[in-house]
C-alpha atoms as a PDB file:
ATOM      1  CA  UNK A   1     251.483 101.638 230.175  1.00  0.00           C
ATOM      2  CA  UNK A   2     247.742 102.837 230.872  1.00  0.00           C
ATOM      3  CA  UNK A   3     246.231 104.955 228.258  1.00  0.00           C
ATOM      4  CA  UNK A   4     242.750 106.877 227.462  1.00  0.00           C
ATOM      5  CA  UNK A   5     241.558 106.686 223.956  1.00  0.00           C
ATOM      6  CA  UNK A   6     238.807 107.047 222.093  1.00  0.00           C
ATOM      7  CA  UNK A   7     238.813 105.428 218.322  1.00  0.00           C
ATOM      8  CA  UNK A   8     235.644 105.643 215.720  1.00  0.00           C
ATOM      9  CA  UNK A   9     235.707 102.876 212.881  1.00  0.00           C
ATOM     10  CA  UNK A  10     233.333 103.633 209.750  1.00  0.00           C
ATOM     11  CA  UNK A  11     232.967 100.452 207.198  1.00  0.00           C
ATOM     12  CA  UNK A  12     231.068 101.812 203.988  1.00  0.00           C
ATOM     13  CA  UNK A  13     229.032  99.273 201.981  1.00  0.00           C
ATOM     14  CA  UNK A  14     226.457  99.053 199.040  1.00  0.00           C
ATOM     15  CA  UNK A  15     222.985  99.909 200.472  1.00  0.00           C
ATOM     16  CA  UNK A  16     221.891 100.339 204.077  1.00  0.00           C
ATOM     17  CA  UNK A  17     220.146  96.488 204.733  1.00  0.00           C
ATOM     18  CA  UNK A  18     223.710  95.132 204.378  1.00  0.00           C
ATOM     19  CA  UNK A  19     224.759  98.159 206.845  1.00  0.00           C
ATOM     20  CA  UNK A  20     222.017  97.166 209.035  1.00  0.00           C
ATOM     21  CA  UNK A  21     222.334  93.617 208.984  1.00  0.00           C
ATOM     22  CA  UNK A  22     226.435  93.489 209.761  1.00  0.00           C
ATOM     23  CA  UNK A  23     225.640  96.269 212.733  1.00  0.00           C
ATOM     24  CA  UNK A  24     223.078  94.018 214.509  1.00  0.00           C
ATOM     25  CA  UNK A  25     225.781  91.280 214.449  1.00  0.00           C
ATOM     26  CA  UNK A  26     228.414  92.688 215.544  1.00  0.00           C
ATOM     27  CA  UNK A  27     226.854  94.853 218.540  1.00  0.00           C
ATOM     28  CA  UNK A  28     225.964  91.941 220.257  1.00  0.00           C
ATOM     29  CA  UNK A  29     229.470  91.209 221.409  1.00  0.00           C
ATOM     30  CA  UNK A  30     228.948  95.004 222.961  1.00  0.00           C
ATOM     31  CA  UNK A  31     227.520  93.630 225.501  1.00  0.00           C
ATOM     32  CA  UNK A  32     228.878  92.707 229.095  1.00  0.00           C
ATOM     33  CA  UNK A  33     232.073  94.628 228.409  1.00  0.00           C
ATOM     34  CA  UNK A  34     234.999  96.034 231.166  1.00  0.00           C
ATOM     35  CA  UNK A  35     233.884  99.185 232.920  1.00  0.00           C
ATOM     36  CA  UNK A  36     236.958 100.394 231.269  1.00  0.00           C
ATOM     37  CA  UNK A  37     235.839  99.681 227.805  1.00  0.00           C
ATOM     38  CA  UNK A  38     232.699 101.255 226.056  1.00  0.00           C
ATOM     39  CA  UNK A  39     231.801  99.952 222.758  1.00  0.00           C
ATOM     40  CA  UNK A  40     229.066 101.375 220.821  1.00  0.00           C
ATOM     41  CA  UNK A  41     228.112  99.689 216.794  1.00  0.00           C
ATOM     42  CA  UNK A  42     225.414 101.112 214.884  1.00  0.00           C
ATOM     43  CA  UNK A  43     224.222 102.176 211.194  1.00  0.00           C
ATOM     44  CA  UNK A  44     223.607 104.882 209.272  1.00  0.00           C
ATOM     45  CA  UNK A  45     222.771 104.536 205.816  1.00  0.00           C
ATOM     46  CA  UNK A  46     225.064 102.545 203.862  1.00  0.00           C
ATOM     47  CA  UNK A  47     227.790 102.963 206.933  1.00  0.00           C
ATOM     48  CA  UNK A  48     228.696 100.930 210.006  1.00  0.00           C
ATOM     49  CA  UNK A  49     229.885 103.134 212.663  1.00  0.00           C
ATOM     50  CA  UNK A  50     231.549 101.704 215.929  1.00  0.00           C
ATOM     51  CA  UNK A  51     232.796 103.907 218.681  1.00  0.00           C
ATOM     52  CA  UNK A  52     235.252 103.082 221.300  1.00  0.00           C
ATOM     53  CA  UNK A  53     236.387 104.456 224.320  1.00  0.00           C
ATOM     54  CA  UNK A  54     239.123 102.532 226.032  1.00  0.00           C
ATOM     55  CA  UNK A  55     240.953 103.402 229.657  1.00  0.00           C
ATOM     56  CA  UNK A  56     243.808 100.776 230.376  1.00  0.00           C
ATOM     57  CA  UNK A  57     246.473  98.868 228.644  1.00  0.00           C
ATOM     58  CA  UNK A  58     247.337  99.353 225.196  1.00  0.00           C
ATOM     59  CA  UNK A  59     247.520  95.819 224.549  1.00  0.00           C
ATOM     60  CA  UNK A  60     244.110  94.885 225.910  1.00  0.00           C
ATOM     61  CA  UNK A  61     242.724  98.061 223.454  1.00  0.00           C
ATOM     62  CA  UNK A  62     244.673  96.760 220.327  1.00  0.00           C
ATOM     63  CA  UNK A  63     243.363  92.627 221.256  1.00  0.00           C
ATOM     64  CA  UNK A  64     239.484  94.594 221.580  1.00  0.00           C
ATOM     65  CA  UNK A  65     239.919  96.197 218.028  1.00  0.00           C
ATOM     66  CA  UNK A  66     241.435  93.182 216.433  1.00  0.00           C
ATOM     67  CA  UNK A  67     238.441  91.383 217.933  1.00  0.00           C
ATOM     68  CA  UNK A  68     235.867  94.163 216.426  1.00  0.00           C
ATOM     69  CA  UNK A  69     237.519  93.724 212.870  1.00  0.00           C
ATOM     70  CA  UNK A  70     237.514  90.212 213.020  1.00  0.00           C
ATOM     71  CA  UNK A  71     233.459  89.830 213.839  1.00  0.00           C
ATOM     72  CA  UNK A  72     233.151  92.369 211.228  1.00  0.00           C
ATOM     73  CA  UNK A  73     235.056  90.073 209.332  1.00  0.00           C
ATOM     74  CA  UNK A  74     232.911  86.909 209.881  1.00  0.00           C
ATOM     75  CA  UNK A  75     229.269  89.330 209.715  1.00  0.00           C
ATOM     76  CA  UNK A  76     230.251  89.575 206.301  1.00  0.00           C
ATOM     77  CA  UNK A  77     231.014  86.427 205.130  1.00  0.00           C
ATOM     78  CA  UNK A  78     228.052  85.189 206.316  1.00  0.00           C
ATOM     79  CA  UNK A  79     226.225  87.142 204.198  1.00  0.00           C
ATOM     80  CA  UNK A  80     228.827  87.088 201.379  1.00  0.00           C
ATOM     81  CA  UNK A  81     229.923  90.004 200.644  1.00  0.00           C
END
């Protein structure tokens, strides 16, 4: 089944050079993405904000997200938090 969707993802942590730091490390694997997939990672204060915007199959959206988490995941572990 083919779907449109558009998601926003806000991660909240202690002061904004964490925020910073786990943005810059994650928007990297932004880049050279589908046509039908825009991802967009950046900071604001002590907030990581990611916007997506998805056309296509559901399953290929929900493997992209699970993929976003998980390099979220591994931004801050190496810095553990």
């Amino acid at each position: 089944m083919e779907i449109k969707a558009r998601a926003e993802i806000i991660w909240h942590y202690e002061d904004e050079k964490t925020a910073e730091a786990i943005a810059r490390a994650v928007d990297v694997d932004n880049l050279n993405l589908p046509k039908n997939l825009k991802v967009k990672t950046y900071w604001e204060d002590c907030k990581v904000m990611t916007k997506v915007k998805y056309s296509g199959e559901i399953e290929s959206l929900i493997v992209a997200l699970d993929d976003l988490v998980f390099s979220i995941k591994i931004a801050e572990d190496s810095l553990k938090l």
